[in-house]
Protein backbone atom coordinates (compact mmCIF):
# COMPACT_ATOMS: atom_id res chain seq x y z
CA UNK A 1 -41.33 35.75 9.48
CA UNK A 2 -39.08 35.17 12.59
CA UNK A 3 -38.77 38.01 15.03
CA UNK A 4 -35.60 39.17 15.89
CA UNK A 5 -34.84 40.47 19.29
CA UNK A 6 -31.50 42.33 20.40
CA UNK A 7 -29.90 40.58 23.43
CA UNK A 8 -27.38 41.67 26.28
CA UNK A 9 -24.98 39.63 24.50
CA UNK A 10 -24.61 41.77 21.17
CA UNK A 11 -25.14 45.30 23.30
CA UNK A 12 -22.09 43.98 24.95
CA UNK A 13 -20.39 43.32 22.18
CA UNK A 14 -21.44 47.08 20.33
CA UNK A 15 -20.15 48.96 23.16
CA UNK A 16 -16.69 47.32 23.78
CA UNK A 17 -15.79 47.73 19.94
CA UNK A 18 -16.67 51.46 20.81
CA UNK A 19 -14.44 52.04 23.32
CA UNK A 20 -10.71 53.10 22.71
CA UNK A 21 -9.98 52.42 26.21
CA UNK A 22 -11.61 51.81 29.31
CA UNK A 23 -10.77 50.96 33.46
CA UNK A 24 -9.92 47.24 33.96
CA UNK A 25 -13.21 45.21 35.29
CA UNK A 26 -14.01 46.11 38.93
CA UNK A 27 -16.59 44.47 41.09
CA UNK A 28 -16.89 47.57 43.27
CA UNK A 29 -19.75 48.57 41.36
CA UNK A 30 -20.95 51.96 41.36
CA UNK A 31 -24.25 51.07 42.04
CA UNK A 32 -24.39 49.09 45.25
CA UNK A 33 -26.44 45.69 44.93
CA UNK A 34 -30.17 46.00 46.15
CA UNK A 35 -29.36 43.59 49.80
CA UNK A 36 -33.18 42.68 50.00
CA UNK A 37 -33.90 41.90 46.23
CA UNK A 38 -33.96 38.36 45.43
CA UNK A 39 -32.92 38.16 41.97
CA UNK A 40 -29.39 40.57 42.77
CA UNK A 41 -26.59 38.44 41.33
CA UNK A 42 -24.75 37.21 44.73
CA UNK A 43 -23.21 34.39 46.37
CA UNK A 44 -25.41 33.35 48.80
CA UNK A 45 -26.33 30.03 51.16
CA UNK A 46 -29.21 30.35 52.30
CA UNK A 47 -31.08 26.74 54.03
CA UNK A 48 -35.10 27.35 54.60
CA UNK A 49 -35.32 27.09 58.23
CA UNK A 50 -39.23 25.94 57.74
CA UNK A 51 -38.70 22.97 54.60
CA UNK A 52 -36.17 20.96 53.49
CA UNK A 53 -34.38 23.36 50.36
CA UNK A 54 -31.55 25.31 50.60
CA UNK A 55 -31.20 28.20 48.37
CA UNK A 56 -27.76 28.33 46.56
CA UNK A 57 -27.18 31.26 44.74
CA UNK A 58 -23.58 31.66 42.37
CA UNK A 59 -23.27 35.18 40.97
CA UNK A 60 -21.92 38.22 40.84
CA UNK A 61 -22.08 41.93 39.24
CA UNK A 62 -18.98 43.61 37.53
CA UNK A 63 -18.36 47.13 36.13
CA UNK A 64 -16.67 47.27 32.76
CA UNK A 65 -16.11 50.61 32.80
CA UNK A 66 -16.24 53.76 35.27
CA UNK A 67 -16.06 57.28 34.33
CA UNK A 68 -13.03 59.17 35.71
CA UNK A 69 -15.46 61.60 37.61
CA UNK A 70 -17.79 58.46 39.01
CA UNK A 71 -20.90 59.62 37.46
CA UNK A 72 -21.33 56.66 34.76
CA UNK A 73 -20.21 52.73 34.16
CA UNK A 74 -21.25 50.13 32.49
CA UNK A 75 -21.40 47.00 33.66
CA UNK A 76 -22.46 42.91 33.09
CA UNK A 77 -24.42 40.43 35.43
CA UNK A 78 -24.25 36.60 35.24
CA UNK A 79 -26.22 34.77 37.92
CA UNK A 80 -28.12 30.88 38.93
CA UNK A 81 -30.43 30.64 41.52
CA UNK A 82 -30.74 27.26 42.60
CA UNK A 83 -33.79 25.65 44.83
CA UNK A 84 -31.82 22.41 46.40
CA UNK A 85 -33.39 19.34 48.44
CA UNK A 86 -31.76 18.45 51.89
CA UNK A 87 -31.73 14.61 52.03
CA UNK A 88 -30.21 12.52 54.18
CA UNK A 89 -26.49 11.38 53.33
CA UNK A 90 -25.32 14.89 52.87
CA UNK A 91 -27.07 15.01 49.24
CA UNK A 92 -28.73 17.93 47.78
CA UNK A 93 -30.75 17.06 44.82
CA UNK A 94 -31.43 20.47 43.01
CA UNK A 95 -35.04 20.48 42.05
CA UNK A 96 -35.48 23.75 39.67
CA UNK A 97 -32.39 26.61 38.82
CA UNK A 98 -32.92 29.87 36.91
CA UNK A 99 -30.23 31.74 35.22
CA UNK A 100 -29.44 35.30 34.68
CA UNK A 101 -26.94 36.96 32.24
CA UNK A 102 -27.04 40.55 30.90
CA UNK A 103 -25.41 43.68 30.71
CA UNK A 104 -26.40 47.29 33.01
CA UNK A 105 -25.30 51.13 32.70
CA UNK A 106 -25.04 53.29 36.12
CA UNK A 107 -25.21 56.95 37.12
CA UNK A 108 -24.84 58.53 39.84
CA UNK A 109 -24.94 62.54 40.85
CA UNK A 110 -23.99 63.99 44.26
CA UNK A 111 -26.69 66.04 46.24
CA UNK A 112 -25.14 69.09 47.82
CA UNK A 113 -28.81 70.64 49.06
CA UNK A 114 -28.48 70.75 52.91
CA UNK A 115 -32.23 70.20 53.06
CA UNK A 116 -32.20 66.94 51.74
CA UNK A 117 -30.87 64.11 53.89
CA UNK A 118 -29.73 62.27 50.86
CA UNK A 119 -26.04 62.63 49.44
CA UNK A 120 -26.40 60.91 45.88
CA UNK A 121 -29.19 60.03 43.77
CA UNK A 122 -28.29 57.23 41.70
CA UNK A 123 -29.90 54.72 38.72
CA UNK A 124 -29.02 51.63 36.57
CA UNK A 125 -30.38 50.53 34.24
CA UNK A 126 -30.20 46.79 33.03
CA UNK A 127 -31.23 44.57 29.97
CA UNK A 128 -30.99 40.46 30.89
CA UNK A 129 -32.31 37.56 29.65
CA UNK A 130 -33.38 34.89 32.36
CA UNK A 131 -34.64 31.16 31.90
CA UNK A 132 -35.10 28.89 34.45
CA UNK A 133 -35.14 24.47 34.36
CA UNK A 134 -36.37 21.60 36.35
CA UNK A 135 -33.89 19.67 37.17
CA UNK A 136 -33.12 16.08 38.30
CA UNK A 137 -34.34 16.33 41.83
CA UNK A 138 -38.11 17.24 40.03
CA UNK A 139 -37.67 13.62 38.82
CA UNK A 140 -38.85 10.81 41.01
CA UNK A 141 -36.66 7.77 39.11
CA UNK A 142 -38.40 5.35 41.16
CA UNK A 143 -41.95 6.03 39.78
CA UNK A 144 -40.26 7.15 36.77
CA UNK A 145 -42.13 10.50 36.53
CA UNK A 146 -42.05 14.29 37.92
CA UNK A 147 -43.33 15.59 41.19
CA UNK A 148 -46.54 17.55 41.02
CA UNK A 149 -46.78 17.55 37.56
CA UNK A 150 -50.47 17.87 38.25
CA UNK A 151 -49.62 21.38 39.96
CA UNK A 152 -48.30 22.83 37.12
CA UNK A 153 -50.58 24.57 34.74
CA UNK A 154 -48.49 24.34 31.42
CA UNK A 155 -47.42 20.47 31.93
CA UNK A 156 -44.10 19.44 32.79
CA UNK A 157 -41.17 20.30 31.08
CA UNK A 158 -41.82 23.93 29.79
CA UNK A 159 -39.87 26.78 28.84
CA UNK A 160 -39.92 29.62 30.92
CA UNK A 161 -37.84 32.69 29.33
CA UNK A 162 -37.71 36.61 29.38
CA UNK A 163 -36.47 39.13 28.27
CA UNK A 164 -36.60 42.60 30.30
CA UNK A 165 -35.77 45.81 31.02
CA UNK A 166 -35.49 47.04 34.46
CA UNK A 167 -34.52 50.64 36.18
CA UNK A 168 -34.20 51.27 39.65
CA UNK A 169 -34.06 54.91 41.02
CA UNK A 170 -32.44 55.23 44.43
CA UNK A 171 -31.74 58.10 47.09
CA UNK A 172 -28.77 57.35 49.04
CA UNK A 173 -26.60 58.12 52.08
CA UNK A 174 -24.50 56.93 54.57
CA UNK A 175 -26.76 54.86 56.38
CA UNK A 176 -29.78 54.37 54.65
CA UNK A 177 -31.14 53.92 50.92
CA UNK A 178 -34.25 54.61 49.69
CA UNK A 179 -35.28 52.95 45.91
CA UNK A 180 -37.80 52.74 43.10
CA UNK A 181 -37.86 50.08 40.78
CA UNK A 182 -39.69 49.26 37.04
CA UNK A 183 -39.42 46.13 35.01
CA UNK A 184 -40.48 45.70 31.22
CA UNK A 185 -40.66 42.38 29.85
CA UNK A 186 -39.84 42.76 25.89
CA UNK A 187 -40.55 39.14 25.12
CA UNK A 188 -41.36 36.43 27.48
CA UNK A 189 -42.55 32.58 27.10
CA UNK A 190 -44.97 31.58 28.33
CA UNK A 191 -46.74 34.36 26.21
CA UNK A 192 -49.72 35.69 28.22
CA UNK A 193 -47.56 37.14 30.92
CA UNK A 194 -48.69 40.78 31.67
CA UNK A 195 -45.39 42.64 30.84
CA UNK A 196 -44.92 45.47 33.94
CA UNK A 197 -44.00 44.92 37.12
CA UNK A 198 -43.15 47.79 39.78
CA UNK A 199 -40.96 47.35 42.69
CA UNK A 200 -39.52 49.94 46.08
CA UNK A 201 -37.29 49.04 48.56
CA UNK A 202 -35.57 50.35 52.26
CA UNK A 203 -32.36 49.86 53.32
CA UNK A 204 -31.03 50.69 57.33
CA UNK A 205 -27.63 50.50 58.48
CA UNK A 206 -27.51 49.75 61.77
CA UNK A 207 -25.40 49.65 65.33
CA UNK A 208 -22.79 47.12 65.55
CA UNK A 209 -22.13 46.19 61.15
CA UNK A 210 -26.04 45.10 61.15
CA UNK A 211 -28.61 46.20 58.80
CA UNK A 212 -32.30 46.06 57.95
CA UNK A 213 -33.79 45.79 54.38
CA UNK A 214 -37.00 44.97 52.42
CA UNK A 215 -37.73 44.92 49.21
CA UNK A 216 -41.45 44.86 47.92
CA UNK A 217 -42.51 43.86 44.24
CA UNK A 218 -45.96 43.88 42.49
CA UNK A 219 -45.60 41.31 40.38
CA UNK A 220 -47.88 39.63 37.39
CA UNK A 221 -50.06 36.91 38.60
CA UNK A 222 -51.54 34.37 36.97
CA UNK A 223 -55.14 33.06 36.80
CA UNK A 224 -55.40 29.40 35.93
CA UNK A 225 -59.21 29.68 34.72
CA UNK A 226 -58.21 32.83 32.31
CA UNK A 227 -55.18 31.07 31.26
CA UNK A 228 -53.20 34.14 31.82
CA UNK A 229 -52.12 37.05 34.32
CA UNK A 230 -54.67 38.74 35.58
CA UNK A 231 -53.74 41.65 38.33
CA UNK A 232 -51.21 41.87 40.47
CA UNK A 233 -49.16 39.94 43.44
CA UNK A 234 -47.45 41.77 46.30
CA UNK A 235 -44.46 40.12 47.25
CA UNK A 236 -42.38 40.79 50.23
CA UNK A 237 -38.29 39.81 51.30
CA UNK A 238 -37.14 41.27 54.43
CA UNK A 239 -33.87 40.83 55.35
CA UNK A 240 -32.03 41.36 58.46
CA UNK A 241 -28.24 41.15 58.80
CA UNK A 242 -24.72 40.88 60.58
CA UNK A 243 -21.66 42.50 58.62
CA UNK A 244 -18.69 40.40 59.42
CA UNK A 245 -16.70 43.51 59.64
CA UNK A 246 -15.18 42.72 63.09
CA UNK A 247 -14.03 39.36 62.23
CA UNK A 248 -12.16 40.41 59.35
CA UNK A 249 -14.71 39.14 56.59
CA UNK A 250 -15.33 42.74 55.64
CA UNK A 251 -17.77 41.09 52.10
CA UNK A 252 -19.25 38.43 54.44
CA UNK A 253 -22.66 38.78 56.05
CA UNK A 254 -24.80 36.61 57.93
CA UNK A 255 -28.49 37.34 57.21
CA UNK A 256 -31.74 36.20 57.71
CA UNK A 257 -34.84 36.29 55.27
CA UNK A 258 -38.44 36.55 55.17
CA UNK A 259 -40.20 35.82 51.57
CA UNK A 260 -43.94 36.08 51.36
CA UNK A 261 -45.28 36.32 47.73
CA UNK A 262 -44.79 34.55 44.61
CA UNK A 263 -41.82 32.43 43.52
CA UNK A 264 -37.95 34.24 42.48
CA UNK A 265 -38.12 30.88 40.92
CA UNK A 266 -39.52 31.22 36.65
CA UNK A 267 -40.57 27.09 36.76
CA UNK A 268 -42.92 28.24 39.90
CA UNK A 269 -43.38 31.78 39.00
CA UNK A 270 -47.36 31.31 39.03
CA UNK A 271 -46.89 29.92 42.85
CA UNK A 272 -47.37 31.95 45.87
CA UNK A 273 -45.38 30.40 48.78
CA UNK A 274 -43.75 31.93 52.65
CA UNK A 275 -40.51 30.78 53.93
CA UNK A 276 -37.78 32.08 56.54
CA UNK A 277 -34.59 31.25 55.42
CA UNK A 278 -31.09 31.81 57.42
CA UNK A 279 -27.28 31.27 55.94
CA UNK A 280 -24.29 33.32 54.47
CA UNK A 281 -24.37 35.77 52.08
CA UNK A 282 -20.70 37.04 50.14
CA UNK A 283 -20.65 40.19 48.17
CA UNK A 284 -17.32 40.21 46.17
């Protein structure tokens, strides 16, 4: 008997033939993007500054809907994540790409206690589907077969696809944000993926449009001899940017990153790996 699993797609579809009305589309979305978190739908450029790949991320978030009183929206995501070669010649073979799609529902509820040094406490929620692909530049034409395949423990091509649930919690104000994070994975292939992962995060506004933000994740990792995930993987993004405020590129940022952990990217999502990357980041 097949099992049959509800997707973003037909959420998406139940809640817009239950609305009468609603605001036009916005991508001022009531819950800010995480800046530090990897896998937050963006337009981004970023080359590695230690290897030759560039990451080229295409995405964005978009609210659907906002409450009149700015306590509620709903919301999709659609988002790649691209790992990219740098060869001579100006070419950029892409060598693996996940995608993203899914739909998310905000709140958010103003603190007036003068004890706290938070103004709003805020949370969305999202459900998404993500798969991720080899792609050409994995292929070597010339010995007509795929790099590493030895490295990879399930053999080259396989599918890589989940299903999840995540919720962040976050304490806000002006100039900094604090967050929690949980992620449920309610199907997944491969299948003996441990199906929690936890994740917190800072953020820092600082002098002169530039910021500071990490994000930290324990994530699932897996044990070639059990053939499976056994315990977890701290993994670490630090970011450090430059709000191109003054220039008149108010969405434009230059940042730079730190990754230590294992992979953003689901075809090497059993890999642990440490990079510095630099480049452009656009938040529409």
């Amino acid at each position: 008997m097949r099992k049959v699993y509800v997707t973003p797609i037909i959420l998406l579809i139940l809640f817009l033939s239950a609305q009468t009305t609603f605001a036009g589309p916005t991508l001022r979305t009531m819950f800010t993007p995480l800046l530090a978190d990897p896998l937050e739908p963006r337009i981004a450029v970023m080359p590695w500054l230690d290897d030759d790949f560039l990451q080229l991320d295409i995405g964005t978030s978009a609210d659907l809907y906002q409450s009149k009183d700015n306590r509620f929206a709903f919301g999709i995501d659609f988002a790649t994540f691209s790992l990219l070669g740098r060869d001579d010649n100006f070419k950029f073979p892409v060598d693996t790409i996940d995608y993203l799609f899914g739909v998310s529902f905000s709140w958010k509820h103003p603190l007036k206690n003068e004890n706290l040094p938070f103004d709003d406490l805020s949370a969305r929620l999202r459900i998404s589907h993500i798969s991720a692909h080899f792609e050409d530049g994995h292929y070597d034409e010339e010995a007509d077969e795929w790099i590493n395949e030895d490295d990879c423990p399930f053999g080259i091509p396989f599918t890589y696809s989940r299903e999840f649930i995540n919720l962040v919690l976050a304490l806000s104000s002006e100039n900094y944000r604090v967050y929690l994070g949980y992620q449920y994975l309610f199907h997944t292939i491969p299948d003996d993926i441990s199906r929690h992962s936890l994740q917190a995060g800072l953020e820092l506004s600082t002098p002169g449009n530039t910021y500071l933000a990490a994000d930290f994740k324990l994530l699932p990792e897996w044990d070639d001899e059990l053939d499976k995930t056994d315990g977890f993987h701290g993994t670490w993004n630090i970011q450090a940017g430059w709000r191109l405020t003054g220039l008149g590129l108010e969405n434009v940022r230059i940042a730079y990153n730190y990754y230590n952990g294992l992979s953003r990217h689901g075809m090497y999502f059993y890999d642990d790996e440490s990079f510095s990357s630099l480049g452009f980041i656009v938040d529409l």
